[in-house]
N, C-alpha and C. Protein backbone atom coordinates (compact mmCIF):
# COMPACT_ATOMS: atom_id res chain seq x y z
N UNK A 1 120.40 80.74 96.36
CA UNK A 1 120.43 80.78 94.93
C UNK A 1 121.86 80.53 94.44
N UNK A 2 121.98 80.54 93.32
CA UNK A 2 123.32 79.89 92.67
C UNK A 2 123.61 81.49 92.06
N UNK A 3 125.18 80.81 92.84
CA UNK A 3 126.43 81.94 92.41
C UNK A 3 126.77 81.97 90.92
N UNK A 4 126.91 82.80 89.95
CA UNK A 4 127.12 82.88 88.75
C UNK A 4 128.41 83.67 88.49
N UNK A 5 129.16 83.67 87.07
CA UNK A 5 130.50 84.23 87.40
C UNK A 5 130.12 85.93 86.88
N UNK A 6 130.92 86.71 87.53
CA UNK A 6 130.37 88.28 87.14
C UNK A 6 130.04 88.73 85.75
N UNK A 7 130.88 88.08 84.99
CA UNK A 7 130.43 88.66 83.58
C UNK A 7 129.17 87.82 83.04
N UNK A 8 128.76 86.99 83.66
CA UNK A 8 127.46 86.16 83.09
C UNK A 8 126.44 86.31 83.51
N UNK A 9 126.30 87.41 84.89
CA UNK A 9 125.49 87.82 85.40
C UNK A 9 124.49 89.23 84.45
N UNK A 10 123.58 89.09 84.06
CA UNK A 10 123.05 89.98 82.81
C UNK A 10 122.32 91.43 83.46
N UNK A 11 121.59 90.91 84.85
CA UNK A 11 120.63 91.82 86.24
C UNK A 11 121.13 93.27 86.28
N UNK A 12 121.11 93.78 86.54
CA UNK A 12 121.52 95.19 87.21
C UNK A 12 122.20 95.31 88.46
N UNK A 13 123.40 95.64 88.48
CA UNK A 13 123.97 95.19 89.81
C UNK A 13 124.49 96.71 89.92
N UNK A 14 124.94 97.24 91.44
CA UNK A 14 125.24 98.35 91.48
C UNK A 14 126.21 98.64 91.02
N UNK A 15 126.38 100.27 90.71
CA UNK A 15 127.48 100.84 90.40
C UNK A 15 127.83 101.93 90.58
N UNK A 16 129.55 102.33 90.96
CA UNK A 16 129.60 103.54 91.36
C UNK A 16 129.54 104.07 93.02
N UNK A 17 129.60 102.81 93.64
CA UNK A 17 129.33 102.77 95.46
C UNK A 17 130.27 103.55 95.65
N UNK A 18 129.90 105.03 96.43
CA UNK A 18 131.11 105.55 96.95
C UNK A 18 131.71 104.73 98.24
N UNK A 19 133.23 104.52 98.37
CA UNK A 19 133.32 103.73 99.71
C UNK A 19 132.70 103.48 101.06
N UNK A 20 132.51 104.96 101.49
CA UNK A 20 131.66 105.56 102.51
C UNK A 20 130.33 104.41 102.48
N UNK A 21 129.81 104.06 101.54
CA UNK A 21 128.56 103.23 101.36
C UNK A 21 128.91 101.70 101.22
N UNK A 22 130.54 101.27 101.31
CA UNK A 22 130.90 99.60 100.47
C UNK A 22 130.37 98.77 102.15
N UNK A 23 129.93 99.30 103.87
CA UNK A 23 130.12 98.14 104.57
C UNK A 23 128.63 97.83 104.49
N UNK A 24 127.29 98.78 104.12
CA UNK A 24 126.05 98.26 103.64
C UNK A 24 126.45 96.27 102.89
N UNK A 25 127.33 96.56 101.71
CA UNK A 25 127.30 95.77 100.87
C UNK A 25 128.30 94.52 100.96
N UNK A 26 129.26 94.93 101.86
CA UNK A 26 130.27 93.87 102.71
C UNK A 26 129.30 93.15 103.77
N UNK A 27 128.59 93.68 104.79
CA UNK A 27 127.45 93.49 105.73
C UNK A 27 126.19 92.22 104.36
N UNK A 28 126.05 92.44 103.47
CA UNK A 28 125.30 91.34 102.41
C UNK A 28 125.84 90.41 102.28
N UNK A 29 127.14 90.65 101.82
CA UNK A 29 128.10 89.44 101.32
C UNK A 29 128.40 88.60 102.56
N UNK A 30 127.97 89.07 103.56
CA UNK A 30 128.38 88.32 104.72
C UNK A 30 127.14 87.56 105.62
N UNK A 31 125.85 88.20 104.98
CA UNK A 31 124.86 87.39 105.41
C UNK A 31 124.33 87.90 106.43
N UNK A 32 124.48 88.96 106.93
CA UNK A 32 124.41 89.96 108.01
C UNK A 32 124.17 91.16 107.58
N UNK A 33 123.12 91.50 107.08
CA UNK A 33 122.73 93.14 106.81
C UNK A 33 122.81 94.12 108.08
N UNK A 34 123.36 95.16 107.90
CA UNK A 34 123.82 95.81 108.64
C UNK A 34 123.18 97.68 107.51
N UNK A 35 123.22 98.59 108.40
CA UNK A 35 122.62 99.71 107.83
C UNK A 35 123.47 100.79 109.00
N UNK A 36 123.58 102.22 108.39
CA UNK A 36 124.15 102.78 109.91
C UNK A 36 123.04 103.59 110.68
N UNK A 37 123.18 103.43 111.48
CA UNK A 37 122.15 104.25 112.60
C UNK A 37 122.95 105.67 113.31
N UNK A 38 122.43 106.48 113.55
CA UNK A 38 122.93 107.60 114.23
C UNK A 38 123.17 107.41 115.82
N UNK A 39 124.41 107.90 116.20
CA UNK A 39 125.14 107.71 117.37
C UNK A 39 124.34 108.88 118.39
N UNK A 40 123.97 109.71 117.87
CA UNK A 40 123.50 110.79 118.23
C UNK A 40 121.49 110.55 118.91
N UNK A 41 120.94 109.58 118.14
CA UNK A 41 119.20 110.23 117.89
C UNK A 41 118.68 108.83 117.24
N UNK A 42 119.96 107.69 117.12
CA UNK A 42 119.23 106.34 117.04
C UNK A 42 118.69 106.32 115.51
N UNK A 43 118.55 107.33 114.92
CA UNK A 43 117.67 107.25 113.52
C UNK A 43 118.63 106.21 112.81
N UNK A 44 117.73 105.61 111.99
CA UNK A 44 118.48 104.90 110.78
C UNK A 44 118.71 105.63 109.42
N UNK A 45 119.53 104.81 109.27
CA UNK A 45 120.17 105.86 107.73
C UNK A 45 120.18 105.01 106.74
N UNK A 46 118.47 104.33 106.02
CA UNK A 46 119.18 103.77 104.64
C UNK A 46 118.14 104.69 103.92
N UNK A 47 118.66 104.91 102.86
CA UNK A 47 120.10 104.52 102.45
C UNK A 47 121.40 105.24 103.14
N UNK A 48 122.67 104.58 102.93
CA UNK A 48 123.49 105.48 103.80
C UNK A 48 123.74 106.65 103.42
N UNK A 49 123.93 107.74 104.25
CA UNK A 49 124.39 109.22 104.01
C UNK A 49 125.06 109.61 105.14
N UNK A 50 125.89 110.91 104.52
CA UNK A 50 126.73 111.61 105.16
C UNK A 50 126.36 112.35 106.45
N UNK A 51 125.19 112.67 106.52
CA UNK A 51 124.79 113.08 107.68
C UNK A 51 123.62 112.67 108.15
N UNK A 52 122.76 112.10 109.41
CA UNK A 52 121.89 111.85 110.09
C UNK A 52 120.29 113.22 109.13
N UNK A 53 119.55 112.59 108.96
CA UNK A 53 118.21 113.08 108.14
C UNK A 53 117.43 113.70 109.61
N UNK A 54 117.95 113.49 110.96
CA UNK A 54 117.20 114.06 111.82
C UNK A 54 117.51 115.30 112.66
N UNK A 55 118.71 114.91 112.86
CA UNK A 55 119.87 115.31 114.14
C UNK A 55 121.09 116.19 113.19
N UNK A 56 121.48 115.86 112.19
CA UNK A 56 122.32 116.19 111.49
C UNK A 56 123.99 115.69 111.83
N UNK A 57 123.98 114.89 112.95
CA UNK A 57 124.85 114.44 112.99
C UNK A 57 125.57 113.46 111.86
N UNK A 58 127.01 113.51 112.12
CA UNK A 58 127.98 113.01 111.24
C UNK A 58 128.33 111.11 111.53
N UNK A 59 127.95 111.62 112.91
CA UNK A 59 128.20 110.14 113.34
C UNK A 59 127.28 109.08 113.42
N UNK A 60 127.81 107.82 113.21
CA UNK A 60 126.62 106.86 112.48
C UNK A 60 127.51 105.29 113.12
N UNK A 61 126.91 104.31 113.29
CA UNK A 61 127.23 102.90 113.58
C UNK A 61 126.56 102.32 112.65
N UNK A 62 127.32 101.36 111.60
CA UNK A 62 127.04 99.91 110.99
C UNK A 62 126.09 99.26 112.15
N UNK A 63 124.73 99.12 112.14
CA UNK A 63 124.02 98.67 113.11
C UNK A 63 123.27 97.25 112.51
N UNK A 64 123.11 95.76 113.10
CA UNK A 64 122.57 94.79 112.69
C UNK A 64 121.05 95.35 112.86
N UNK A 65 120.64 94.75 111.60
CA UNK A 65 119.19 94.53 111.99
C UNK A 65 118.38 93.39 112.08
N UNK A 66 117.56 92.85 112.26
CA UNK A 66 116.51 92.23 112.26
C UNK A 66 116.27 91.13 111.10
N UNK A 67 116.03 91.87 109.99
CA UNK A 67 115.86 91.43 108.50
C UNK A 67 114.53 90.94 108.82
N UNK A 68 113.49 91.61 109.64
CA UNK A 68 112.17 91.30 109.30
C UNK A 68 111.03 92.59 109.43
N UNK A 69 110.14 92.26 108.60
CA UNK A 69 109.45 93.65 108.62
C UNK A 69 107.92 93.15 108.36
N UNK A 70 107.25 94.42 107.52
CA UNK A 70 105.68 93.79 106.93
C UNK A 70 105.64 94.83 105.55
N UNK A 71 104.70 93.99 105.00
CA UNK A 71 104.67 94.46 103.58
C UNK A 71 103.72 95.62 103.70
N UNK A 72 104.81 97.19 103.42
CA UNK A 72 104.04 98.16 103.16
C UNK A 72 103.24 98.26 101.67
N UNK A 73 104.07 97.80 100.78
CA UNK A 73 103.09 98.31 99.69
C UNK A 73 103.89 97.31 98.57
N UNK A 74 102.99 97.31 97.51
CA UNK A 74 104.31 96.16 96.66
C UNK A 74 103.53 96.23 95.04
N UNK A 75 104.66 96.00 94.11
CA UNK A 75 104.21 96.31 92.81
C UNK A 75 104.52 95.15 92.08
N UNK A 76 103.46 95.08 90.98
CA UNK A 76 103.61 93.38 90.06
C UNK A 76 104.34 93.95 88.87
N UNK A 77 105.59 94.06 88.59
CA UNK A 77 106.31 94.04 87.49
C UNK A 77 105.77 93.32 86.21
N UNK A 78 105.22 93.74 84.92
CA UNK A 78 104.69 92.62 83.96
C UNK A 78 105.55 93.08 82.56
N UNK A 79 106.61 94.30 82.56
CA UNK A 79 107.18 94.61 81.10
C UNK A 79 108.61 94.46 82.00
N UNK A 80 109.71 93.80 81.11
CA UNK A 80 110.96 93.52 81.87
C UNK A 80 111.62 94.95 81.55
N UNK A 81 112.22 95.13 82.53
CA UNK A 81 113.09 96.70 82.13
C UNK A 81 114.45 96.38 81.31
N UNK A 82 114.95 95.13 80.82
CA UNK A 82 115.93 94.42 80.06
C UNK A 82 115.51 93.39 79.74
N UNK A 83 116.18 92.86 78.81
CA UNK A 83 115.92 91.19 78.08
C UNK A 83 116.18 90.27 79.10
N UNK A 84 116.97 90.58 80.56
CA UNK A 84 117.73 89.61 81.52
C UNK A 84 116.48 89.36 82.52
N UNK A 85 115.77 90.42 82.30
CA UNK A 85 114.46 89.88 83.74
C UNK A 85 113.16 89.14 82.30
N UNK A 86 113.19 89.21 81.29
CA UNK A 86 112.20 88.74 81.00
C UNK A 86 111.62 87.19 81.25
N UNK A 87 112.90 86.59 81.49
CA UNK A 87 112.22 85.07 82.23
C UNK A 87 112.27 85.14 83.74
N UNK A 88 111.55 86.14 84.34
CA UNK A 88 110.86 86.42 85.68
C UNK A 88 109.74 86.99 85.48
N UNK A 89 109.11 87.64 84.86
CA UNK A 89 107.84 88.37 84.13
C UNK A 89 106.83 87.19 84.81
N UNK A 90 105.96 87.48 85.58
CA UNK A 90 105.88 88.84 86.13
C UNK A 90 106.79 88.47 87.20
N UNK A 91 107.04 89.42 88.01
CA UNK A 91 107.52 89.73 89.44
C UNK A 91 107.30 90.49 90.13
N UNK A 92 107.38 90.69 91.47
CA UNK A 92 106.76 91.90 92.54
C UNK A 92 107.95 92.15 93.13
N UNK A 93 107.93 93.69 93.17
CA UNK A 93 109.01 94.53 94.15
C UNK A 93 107.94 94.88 95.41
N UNK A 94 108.80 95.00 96.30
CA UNK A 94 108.54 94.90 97.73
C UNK A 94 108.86 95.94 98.34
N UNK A 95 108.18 96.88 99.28
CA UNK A 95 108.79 98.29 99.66
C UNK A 95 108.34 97.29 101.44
N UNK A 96 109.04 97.11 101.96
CA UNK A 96 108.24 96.40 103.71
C UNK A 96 108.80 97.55 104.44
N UNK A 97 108.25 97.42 105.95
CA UNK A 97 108.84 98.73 107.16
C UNK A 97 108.98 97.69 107.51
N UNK A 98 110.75 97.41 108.23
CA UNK A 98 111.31 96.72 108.81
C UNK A 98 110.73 96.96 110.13
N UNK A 99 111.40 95.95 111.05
CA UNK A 99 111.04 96.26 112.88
C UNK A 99 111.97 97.36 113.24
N UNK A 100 112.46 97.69 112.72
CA UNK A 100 113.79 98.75 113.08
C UNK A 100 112.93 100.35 112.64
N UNK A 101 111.73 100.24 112.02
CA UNK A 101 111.18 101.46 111.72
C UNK A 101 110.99 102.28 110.41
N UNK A 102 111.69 101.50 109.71
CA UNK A 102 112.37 102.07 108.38
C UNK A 102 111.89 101.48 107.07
N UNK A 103 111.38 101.81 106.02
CA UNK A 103 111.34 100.58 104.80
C UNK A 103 112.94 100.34 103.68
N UNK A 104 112.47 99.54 103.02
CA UNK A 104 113.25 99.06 102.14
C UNK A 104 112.44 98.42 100.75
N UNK A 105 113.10 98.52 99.81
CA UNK A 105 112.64 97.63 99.14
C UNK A 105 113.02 96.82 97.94
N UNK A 106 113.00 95.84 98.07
CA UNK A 106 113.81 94.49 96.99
C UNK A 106 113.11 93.39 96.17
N UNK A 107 113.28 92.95 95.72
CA UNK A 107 112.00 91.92 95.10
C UNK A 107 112.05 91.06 95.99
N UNK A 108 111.12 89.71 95.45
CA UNK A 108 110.63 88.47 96.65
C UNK A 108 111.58 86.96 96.25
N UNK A 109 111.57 86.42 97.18
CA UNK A 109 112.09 84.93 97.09
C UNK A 109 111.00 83.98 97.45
N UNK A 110 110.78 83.06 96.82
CA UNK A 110 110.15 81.70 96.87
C UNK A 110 108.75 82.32 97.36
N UNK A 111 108.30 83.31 96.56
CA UNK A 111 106.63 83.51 97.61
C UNK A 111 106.05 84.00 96.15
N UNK A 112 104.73 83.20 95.94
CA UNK A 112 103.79 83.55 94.76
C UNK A 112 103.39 85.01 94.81
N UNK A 113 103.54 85.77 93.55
CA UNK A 113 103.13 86.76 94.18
C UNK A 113 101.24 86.99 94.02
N UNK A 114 101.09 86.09 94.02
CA UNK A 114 98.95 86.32 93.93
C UNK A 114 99.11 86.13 95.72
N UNK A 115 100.41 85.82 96.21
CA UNK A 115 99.77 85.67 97.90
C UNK A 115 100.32 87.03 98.37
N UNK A 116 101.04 87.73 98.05
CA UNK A 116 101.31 88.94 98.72
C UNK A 116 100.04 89.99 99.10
N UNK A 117 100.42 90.15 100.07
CA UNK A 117 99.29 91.23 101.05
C UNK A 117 100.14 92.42 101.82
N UNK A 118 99.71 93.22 101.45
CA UNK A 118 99.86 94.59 102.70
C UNK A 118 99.58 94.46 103.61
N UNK A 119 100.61 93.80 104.52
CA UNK A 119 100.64 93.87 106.24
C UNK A 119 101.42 92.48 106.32
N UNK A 120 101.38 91.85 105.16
CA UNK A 120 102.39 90.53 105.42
C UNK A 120 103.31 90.66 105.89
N UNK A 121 104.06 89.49 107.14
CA UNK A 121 105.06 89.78 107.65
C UNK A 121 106.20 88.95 106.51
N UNK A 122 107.43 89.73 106.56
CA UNK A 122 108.75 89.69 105.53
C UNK A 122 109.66 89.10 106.55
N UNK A 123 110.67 88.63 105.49
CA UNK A 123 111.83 88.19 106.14
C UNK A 123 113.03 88.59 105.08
N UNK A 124 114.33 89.24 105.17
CA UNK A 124 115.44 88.89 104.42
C UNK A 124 116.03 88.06 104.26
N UNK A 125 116.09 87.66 103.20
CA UNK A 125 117.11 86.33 102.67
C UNK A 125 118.11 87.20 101.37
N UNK A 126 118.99 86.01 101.55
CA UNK A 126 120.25 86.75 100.56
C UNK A 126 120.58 85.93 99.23
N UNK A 127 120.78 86.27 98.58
CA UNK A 127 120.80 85.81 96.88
C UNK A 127 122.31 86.82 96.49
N UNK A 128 123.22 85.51 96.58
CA UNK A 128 124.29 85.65 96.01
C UNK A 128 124.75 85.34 94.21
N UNK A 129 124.32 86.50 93.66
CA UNK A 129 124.44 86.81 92.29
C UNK A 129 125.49 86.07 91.83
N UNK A 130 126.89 87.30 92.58
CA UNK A 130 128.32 86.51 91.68
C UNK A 130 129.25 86.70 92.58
N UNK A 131 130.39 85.89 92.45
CA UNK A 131 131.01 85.76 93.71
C UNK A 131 131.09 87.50 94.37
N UNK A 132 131.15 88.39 93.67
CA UNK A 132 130.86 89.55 94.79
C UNK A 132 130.18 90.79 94.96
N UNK A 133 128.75 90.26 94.36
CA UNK A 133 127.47 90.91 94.70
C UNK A 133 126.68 89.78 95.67
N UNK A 134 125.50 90.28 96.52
CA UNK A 134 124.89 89.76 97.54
C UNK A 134 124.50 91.29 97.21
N UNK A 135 122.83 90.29 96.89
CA UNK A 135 121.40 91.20 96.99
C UNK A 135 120.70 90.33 98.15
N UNK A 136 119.79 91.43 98.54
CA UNK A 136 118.19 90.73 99.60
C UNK A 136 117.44 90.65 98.47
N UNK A 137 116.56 90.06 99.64
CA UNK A 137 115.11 89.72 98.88
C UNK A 137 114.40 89.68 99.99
N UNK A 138 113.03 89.75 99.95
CA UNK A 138 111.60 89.12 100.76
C UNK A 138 111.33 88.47 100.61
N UNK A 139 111.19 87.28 101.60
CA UNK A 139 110.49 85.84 101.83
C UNK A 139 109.25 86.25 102.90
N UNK A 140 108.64 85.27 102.72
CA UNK A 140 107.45 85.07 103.96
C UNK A 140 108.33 84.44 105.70
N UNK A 141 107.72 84.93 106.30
CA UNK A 141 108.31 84.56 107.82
C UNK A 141 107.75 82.66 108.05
């Protein structure tokens, strides 16, 4: 997708990333999603946090993943939550369980959504907003 300059970008982009959370979003910008996993018990940690949700450990690795999963469950957006999504109306958000075990969820790229199905297999692709946001999305495999 086409890079736009930050202030012309209208979307919802994050805000407020405590640092602890900026290599999730460095790991985007780079085309390489990355999430941390526990050093301890293997669990994954997205979103990121301070301590392991299993083990309670502190320690965690920036771990690559996959960027493919299947569509757990998914919703058809039809009222824009701003004036900036209303020329996407409708659209579907995407919750998939990656191969890594875990879900996520982002809207779709280049896939109708009358074809989306629960159990479809996903893929991440990256949509570079403005020179320094990098969001995912779900494509079809």
């Amino acid at each position: 997708m086409t890079t736009v300059e930050e202030g012309s970008y209208e979307k919802f982009l994050p805000e407020g990333i405590p640092s602890s959370q900026m290599p999730f979003w460095e790991s985007l910008r780079a085309h390489d999603i990355r999430v941390q996993r526990c050093d301890r018990c293997g669990t994954y940690r997205y979103h990121p946090k301070d301590a392991c949700p299993s083990c309670q450990s502190r320690k965690a690795t920036w771990a690559p993943l996959s960027g493919r999963g299947t569509i757990y469950t998914y919703t058809v957006v039809r009222r824009a939550p701003s004036a900036a999504y209303a020329s996407d109306l409708p659209y579907a958000l995407v919750h998939a369980t990656m191969d890594e075990g875990f879900r996520m969820a982002a809207g779709v790229a280049e896939l109708n959504i009358n074809d989306l199905r629960i159990g479809m297999p996903v893929r991440i692709v990256y949509d570079d907003v403005t020179p320094n946001w990098t969001l995912f999305r779900f494509t079809s495999t």
